[in-house]
PDB file of N, CA and C in Angstrom:
ATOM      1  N   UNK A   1      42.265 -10.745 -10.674  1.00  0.00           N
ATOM      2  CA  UNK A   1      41.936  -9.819  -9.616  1.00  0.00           C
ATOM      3  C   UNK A   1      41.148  -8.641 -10.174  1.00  0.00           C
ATOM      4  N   UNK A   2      41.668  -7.793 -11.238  1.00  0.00           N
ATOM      5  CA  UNK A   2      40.872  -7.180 -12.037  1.00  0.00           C
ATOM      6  C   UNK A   2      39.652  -7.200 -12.317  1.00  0.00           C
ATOM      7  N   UNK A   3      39.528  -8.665 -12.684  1.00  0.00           N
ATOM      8  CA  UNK A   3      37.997  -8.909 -13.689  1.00  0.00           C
ATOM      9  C   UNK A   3      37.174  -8.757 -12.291  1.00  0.00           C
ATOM     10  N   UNK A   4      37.599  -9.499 -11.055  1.00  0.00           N
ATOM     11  CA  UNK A   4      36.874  -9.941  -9.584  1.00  0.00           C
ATOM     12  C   UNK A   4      36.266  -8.337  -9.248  1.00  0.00           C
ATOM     13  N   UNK A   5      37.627  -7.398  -9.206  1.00  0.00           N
ATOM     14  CA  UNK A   5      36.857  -6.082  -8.796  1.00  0.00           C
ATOM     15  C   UNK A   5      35.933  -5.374  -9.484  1.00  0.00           C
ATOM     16  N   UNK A   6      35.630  -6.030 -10.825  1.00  0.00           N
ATOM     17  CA  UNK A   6      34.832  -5.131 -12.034  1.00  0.00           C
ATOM     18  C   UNK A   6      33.640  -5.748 -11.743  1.00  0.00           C
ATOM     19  N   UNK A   7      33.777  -7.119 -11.743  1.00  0.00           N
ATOM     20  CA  UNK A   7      32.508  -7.756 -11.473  1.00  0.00           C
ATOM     21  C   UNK A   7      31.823  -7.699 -10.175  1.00  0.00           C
ATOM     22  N   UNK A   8      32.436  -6.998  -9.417  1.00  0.00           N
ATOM     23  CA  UNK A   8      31.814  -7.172  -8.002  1.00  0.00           C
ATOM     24  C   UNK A   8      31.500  -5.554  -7.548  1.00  0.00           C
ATOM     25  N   UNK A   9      32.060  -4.109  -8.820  1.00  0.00           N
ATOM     26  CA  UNK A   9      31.627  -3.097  -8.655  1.00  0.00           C
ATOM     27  C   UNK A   9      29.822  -3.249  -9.421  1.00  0.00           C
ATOM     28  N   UNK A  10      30.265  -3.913 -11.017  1.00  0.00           N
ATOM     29  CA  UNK A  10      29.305  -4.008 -11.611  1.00  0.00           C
ATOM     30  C   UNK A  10      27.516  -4.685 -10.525  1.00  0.00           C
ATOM     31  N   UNK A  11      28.180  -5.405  -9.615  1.00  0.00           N
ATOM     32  CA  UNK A  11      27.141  -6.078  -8.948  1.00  0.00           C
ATOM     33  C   UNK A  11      26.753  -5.465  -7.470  1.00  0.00           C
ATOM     34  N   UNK A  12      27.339  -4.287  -7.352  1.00  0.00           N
ATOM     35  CA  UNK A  12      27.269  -3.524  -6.306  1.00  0.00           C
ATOM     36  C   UNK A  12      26.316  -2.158  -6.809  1.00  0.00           C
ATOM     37  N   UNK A  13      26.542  -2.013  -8.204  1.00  0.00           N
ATOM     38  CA  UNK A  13      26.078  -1.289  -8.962  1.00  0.00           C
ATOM     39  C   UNK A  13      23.966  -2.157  -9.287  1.00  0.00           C
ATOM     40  N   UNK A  14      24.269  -3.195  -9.765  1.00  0.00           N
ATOM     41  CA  UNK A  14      22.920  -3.597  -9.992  1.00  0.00           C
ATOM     42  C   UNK A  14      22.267  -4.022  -8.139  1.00  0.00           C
ATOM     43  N   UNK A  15      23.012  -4.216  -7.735  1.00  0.00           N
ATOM     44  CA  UNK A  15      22.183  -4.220  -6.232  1.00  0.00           C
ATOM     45  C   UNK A  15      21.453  -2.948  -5.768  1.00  0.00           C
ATOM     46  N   UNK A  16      22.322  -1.995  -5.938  1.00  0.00           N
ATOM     47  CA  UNK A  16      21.860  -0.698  -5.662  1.00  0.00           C
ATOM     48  C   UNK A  16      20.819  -0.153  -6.469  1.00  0.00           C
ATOM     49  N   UNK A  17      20.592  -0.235  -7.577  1.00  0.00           N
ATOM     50  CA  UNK A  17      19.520  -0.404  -8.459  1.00  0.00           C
ATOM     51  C   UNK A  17      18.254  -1.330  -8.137  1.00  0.00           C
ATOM     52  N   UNK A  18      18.904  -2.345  -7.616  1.00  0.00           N
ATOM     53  CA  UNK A  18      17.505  -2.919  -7.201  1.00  0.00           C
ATOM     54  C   UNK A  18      16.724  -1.865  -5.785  1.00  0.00           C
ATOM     55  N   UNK A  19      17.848  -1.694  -5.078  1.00  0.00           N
ATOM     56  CA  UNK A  19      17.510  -1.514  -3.675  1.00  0.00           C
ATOM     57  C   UNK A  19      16.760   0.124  -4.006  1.00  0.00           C
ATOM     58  N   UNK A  20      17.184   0.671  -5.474  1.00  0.00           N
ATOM     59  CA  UNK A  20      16.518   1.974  -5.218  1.00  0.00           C
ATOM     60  C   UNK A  20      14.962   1.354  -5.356  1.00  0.00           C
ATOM     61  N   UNK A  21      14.940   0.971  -6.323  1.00  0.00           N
ATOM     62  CA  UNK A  21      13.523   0.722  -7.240  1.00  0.00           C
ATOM     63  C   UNK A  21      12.654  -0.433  -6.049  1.00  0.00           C
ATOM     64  N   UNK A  22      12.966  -0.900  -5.441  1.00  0.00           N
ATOM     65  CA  UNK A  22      12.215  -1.711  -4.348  1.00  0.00           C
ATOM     66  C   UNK A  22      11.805  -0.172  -3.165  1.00  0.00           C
ATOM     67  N   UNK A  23      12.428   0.801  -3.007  1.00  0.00           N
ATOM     68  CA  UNK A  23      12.212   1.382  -2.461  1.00  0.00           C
ATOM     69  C   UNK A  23      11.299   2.545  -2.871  1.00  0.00           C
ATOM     70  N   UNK A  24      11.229   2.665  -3.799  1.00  0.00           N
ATOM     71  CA  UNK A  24      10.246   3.253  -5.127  1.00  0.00           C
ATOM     72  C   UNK A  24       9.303   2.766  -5.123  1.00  0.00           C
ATOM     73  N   UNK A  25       8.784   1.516  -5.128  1.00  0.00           N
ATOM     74  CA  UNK A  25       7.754   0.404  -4.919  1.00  0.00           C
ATOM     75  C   UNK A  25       7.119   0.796  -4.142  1.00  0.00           C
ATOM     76  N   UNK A  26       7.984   0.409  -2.844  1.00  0.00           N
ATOM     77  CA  UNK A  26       7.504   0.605  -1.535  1.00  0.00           C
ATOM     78  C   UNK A  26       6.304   2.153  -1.548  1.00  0.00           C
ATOM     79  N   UNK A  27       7.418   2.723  -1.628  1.00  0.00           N
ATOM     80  CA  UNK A  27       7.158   4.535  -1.199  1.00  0.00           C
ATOM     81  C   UNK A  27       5.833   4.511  -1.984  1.00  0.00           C
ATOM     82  N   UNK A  28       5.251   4.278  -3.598  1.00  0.00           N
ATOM     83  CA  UNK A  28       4.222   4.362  -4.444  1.00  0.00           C
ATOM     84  C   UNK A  28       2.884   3.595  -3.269  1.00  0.00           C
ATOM     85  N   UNK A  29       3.104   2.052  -3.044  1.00  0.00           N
ATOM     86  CA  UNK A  29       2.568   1.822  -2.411  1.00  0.00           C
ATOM     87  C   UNK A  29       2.019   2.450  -0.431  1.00  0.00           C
ATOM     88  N   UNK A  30       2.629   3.082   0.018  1.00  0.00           N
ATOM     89  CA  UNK A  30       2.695   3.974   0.900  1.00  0.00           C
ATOM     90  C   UNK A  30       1.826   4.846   0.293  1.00  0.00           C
ATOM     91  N   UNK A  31       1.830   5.519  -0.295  1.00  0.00           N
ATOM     92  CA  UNK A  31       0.899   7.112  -0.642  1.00  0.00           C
ATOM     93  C   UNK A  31      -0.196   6.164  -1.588  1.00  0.00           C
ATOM     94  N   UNK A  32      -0.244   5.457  -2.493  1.00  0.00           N
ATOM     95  CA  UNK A  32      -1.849   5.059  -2.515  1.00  0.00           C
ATOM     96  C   UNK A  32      -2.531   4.316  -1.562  1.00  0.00           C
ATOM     97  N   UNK A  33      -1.525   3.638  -0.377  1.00  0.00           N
ATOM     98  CA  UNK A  33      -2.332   3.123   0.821  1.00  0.00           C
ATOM     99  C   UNK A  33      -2.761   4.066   1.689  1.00  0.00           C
ATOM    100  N   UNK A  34      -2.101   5.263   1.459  1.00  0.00           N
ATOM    101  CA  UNK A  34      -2.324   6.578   2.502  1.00  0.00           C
ATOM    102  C   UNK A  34      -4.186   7.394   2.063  1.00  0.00           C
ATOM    103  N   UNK A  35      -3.523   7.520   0.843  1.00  0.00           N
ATOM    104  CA  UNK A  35      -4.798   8.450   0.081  1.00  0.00           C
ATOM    105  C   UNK A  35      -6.386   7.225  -0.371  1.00  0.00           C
ATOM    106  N   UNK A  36      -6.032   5.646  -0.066  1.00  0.00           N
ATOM    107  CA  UNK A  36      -7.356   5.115   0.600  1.00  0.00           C
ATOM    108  C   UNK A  36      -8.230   5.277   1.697  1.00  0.00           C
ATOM    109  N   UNK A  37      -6.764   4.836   2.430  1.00  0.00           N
ATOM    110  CA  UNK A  37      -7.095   5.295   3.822  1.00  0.00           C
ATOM    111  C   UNK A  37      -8.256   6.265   4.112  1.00  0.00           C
ATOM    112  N   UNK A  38      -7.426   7.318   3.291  1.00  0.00           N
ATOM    113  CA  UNK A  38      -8.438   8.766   3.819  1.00  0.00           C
ATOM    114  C   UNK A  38      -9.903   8.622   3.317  1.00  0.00           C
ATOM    115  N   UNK A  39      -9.804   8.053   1.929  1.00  0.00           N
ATOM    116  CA  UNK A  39     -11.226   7.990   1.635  1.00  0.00           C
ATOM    117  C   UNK A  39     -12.090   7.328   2.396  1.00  0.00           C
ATOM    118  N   UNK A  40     -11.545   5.877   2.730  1.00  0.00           N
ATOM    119  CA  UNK A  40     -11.942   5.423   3.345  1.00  0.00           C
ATOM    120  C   UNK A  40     -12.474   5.650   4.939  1.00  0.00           C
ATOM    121  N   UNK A  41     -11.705   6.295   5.564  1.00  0.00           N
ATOM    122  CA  UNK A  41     -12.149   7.124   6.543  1.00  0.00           C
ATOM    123  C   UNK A  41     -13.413   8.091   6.536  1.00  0.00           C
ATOM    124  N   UNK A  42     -13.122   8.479   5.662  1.00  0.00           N
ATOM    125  CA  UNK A  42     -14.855   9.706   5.090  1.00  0.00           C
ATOM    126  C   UNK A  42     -16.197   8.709   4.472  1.00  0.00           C
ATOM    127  N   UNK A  43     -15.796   7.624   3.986  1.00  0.00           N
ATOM    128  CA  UNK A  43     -16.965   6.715   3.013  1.00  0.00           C
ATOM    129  C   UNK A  43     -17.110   6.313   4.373  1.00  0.00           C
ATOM    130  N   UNK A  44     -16.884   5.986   5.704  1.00  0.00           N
ATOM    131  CA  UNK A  44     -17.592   5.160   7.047  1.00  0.00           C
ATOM    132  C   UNK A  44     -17.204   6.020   8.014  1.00  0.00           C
ATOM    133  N   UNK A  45     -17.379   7.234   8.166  1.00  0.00           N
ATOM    134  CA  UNK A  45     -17.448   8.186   9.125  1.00  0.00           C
ATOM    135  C   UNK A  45     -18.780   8.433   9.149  1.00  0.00           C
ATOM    136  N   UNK A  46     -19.310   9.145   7.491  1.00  0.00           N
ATOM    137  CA  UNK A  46     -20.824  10.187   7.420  1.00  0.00           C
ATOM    138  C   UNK A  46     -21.354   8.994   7.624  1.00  0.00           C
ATOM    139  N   UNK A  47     -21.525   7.276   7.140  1.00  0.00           N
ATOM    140  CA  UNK A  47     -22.677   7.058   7.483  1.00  0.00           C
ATOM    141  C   UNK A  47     -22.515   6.741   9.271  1.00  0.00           C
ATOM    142  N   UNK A  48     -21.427   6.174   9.483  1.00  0.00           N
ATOM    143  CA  UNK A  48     -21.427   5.504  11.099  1.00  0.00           C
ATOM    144  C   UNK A  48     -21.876   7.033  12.001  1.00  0.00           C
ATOM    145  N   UNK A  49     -21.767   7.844  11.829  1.00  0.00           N
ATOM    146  CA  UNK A  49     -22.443   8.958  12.646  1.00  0.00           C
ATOM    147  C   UNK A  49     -23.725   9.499  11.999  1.00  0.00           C
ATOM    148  N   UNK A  50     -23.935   9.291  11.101  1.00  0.00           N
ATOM    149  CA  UNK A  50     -25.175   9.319  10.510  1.00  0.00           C
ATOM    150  C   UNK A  50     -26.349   8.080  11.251  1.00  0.00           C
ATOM    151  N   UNK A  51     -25.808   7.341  11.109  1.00  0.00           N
ATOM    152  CA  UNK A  51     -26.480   6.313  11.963  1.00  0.00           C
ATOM    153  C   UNK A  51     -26.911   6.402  13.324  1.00  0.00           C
ATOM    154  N   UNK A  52     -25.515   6.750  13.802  1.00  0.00           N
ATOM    155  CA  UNK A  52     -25.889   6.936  15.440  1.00  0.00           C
ATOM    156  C   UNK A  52     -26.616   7.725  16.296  1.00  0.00           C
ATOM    157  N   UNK A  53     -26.883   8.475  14.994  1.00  0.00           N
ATOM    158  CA  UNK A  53     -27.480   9.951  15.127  1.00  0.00           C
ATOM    159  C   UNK A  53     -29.164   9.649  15.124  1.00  0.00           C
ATOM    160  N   UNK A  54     -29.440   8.934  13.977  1.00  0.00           N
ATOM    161  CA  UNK A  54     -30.868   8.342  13.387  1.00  0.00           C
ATOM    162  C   UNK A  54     -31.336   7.470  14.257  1.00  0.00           C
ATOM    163  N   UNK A  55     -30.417   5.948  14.298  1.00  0.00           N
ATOM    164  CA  UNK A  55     -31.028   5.305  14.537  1.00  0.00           C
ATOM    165  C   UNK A  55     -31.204   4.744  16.103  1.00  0.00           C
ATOM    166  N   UNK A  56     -31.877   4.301  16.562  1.00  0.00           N
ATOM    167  CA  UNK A  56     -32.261   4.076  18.099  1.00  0.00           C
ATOM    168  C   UNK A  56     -30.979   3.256  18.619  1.00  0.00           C
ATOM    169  N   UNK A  57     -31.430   1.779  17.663  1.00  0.00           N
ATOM    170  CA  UNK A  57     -30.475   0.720  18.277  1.00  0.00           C
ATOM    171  C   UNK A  57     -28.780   1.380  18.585  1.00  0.00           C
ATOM    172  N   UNK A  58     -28.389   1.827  17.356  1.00  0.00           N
ATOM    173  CA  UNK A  58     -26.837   2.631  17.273  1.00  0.00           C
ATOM    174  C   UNK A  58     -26.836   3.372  17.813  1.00  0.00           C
ATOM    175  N   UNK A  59     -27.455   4.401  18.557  1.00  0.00           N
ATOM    176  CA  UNK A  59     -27.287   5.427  19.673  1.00  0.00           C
ATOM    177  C   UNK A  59     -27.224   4.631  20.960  1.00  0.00           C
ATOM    178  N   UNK A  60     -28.264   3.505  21.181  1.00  0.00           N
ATOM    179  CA  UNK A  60     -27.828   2.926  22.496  1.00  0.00           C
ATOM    180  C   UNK A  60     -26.861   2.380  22.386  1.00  0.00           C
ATOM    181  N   UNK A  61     -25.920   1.455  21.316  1.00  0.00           N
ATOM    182  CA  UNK A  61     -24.869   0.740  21.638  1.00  0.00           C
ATOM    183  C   UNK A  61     -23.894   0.756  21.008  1.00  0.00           C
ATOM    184  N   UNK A  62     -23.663   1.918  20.178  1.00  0.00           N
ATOM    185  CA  UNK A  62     -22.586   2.053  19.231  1.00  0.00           C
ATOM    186  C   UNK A  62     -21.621   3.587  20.457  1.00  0.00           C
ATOM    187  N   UNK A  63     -20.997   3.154  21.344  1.00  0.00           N
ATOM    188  CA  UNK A  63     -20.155   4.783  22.267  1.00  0.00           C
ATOM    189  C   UNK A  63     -19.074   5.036  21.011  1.00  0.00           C
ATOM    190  N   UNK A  64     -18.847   6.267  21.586  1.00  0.00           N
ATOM    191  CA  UNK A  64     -17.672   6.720  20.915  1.00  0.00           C
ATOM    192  C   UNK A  64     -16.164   5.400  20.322  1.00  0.00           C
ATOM    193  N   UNK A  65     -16.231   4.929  21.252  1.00  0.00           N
ATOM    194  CA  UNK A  65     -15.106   3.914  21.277  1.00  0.00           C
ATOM    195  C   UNK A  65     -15.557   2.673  19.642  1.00  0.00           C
ATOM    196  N   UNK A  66     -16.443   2.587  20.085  1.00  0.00           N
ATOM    197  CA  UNK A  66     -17.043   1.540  19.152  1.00  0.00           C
ATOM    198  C   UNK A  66     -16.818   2.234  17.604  1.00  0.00           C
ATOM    199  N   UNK A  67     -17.375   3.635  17.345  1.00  0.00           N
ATOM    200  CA  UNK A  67     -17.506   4.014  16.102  1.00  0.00           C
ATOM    201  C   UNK A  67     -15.806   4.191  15.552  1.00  0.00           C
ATOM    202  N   UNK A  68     -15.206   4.914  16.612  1.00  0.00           N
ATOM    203  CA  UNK A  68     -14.084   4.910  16.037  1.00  0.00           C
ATOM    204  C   UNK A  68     -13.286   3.322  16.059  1.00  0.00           C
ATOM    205  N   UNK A  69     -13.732   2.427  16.512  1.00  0.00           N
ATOM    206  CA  UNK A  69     -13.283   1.102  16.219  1.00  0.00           C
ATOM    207  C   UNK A  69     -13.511   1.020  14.964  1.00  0.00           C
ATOM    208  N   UNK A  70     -15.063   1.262  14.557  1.00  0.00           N
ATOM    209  CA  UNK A  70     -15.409   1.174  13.097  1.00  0.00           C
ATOM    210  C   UNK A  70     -14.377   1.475  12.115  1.00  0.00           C
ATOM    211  N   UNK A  71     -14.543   2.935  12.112  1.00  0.00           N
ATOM    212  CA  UNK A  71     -13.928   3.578  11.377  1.00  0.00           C
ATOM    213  C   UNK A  71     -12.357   3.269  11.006  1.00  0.00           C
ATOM    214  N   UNK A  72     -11.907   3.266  11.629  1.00  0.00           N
ATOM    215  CA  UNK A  72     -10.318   3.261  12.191  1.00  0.00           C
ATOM    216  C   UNK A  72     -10.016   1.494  11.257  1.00  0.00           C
ATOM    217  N   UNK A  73     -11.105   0.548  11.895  1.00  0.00           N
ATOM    218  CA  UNK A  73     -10.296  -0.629  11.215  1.00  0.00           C
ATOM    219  C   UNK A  73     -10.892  -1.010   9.439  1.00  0.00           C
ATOM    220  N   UNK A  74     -11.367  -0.178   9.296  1.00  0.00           N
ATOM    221  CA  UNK A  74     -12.374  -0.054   7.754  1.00  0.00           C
ATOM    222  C   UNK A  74     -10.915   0.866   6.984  1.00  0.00           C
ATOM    223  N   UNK A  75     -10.503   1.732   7.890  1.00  0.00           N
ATOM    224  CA  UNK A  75      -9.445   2.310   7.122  1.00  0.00           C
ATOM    225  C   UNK A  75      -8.051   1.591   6.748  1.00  0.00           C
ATOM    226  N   UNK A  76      -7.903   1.111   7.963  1.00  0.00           N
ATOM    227  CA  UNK A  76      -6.619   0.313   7.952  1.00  0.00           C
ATOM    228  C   UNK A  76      -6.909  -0.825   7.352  1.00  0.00           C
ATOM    229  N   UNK A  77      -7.486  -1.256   6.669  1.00  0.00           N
ATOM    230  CA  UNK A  77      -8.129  -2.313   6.009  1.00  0.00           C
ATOM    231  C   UNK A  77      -7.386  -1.720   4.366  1.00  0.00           C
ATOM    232  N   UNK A  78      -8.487  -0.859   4.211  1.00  0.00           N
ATOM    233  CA  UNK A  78      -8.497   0.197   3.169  1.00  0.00           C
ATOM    234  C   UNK A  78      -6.908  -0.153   2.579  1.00  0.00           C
ATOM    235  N   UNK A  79      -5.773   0.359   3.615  1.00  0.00           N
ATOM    236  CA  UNK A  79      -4.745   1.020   3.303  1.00  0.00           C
ATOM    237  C   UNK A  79      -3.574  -0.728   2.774  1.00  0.00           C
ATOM    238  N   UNK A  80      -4.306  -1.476   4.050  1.00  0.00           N
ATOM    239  CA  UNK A  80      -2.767  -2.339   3.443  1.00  0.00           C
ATOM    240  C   UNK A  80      -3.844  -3.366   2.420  1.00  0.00           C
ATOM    241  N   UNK A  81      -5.014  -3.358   1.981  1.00  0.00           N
ATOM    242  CA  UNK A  81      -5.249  -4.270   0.936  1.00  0.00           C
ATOM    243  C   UNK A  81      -4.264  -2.983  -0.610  1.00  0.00           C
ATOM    244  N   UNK A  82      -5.000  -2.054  -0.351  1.00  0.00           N
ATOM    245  CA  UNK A  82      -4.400  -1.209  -1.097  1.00  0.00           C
ATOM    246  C   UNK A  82      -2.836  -1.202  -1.910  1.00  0.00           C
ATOM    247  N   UNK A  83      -2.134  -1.017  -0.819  1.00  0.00           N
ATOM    248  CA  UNK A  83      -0.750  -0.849  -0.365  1.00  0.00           C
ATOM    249  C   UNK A  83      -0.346  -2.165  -1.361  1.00  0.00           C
ATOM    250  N   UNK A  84      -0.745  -3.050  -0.807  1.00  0.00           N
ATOM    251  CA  UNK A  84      -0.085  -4.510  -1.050  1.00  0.00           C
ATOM    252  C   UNK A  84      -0.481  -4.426  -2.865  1.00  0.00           C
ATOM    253  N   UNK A  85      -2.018  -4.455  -2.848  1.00  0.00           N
ATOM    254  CA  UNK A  85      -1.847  -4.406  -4.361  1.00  0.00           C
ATOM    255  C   UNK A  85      -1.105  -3.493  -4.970  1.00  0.00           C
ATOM    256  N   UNK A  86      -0.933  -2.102  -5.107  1.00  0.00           N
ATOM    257  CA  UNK A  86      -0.117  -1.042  -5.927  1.00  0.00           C
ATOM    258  C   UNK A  86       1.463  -1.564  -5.727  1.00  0.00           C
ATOM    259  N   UNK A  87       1.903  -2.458  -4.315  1.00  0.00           N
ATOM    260  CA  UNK A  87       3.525  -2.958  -4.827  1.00  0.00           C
ATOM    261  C   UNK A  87       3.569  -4.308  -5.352  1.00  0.00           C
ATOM    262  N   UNK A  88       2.775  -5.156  -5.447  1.00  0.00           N
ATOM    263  CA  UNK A  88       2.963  -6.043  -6.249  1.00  0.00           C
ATOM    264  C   UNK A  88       2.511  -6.167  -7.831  1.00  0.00           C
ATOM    265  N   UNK A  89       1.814  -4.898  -7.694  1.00  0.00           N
ATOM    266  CA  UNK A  89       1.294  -4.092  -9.331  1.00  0.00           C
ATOM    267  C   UNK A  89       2.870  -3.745  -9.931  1.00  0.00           C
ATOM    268  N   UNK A  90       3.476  -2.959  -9.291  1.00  0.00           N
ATOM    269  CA  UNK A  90       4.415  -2.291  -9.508  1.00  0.00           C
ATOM    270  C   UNK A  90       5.764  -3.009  -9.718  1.00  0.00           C
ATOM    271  N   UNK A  91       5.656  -4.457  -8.600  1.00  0.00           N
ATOM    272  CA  UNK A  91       7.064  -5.381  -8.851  1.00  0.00           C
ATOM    273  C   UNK A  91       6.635  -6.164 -10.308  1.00  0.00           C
ATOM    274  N   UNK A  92       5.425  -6.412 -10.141  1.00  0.00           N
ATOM    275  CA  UNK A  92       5.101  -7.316 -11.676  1.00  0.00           C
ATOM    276  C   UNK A  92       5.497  -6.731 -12.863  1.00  0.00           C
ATOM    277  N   UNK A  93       5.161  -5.092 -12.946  1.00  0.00           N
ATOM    278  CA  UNK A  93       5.583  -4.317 -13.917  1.00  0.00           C
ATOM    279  C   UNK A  93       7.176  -4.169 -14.177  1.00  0.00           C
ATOM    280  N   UNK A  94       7.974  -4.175 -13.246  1.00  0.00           N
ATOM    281  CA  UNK A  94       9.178  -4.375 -12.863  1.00  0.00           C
ATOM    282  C   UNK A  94      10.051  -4.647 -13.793  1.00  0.00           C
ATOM    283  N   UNK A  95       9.092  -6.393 -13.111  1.00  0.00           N
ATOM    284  CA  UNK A  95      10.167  -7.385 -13.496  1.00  0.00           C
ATOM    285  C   UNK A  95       9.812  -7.653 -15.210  1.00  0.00           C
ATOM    286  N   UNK A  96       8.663  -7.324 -15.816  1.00  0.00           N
ATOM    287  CA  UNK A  96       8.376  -7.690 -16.927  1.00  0.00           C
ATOM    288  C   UNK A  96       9.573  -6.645 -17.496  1.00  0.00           C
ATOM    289  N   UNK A  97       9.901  -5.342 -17.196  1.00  0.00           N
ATOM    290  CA  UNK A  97      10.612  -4.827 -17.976  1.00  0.00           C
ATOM    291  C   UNK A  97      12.222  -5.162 -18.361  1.00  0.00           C
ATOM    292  N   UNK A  98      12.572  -6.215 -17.296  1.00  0.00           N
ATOM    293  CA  UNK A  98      14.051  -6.675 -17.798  1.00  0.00           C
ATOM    294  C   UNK A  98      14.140  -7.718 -18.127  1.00  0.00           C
ATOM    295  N   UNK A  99      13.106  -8.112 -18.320  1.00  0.00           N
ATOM    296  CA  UNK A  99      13.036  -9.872 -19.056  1.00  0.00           C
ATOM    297  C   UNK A  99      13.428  -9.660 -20.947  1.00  0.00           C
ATOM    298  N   UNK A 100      14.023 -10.232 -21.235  1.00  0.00           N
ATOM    299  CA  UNK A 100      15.020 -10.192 -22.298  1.00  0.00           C
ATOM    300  C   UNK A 100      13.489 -10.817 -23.480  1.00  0.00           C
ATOM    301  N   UNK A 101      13.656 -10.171 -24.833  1.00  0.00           N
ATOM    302  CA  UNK A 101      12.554 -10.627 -25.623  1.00  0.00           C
ATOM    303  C   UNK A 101      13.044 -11.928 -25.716  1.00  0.00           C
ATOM    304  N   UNK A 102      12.396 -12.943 -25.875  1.00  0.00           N
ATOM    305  CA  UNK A 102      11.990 -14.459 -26.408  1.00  0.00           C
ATOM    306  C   UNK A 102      11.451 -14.351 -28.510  1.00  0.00           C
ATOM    307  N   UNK A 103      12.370 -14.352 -28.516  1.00  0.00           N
ATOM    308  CA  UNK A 103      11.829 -14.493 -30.160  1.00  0.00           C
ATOM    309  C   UNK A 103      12.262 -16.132 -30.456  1.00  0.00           C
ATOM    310  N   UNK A 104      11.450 -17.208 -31.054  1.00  0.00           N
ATOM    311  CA  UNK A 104      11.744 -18.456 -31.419  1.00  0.00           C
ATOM    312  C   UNK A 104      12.985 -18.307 -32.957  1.00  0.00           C
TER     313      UNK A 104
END
């Protein structure tokens, strides 16, 4: 009964450890998908209104609605290619760190 409760604090203990550090992941990936985003928002704002501004065709058929379609899905693009890479950057790094050395 003993050993059952040690082993099942001990594993309540490494769960919680996981569950911080997955959440650590997460959160890293969140703020570099955030701070793409933004760039990304500014790298297809100046030209898509730059454009609409210049050019003939894009003033007749680019409305408000359209540019911020642009914009808006160039960002959100931005954020979860982003996102996704920095947490699976971050689980790879992870997991390499509790893998036990292999010496032959």
């Amino acid at each position: 009964m003993a050993t059952s409760v040690a082993q099942s604090s001990s594993t309540l203990a490494s769960l919680d450890q996981k569950v911080a550090l997955a959440k650590r992941c997460s959160h890293e990936g969140v703020v570099a998908g955030a701070k793409a985003a933004i760039v990304a928002s500014i790298a297809t704002a100046i030209p898509t209104m730059a454009s609409v501004r210049m050019l003939p065709w894009a003033r007749a058929n680019l409305n408000h609605t359209a540019q911020a379609l642009i914009i808006t899905t160039v960002a959100g693009a931005a954020y979860f290619i982003v996102a996704d890479k920095t947490v699976s950057a971050t689980a790879r790094k992870n997991s390499f760190k509790h893998v036990p050395n292999m010496k032959p």
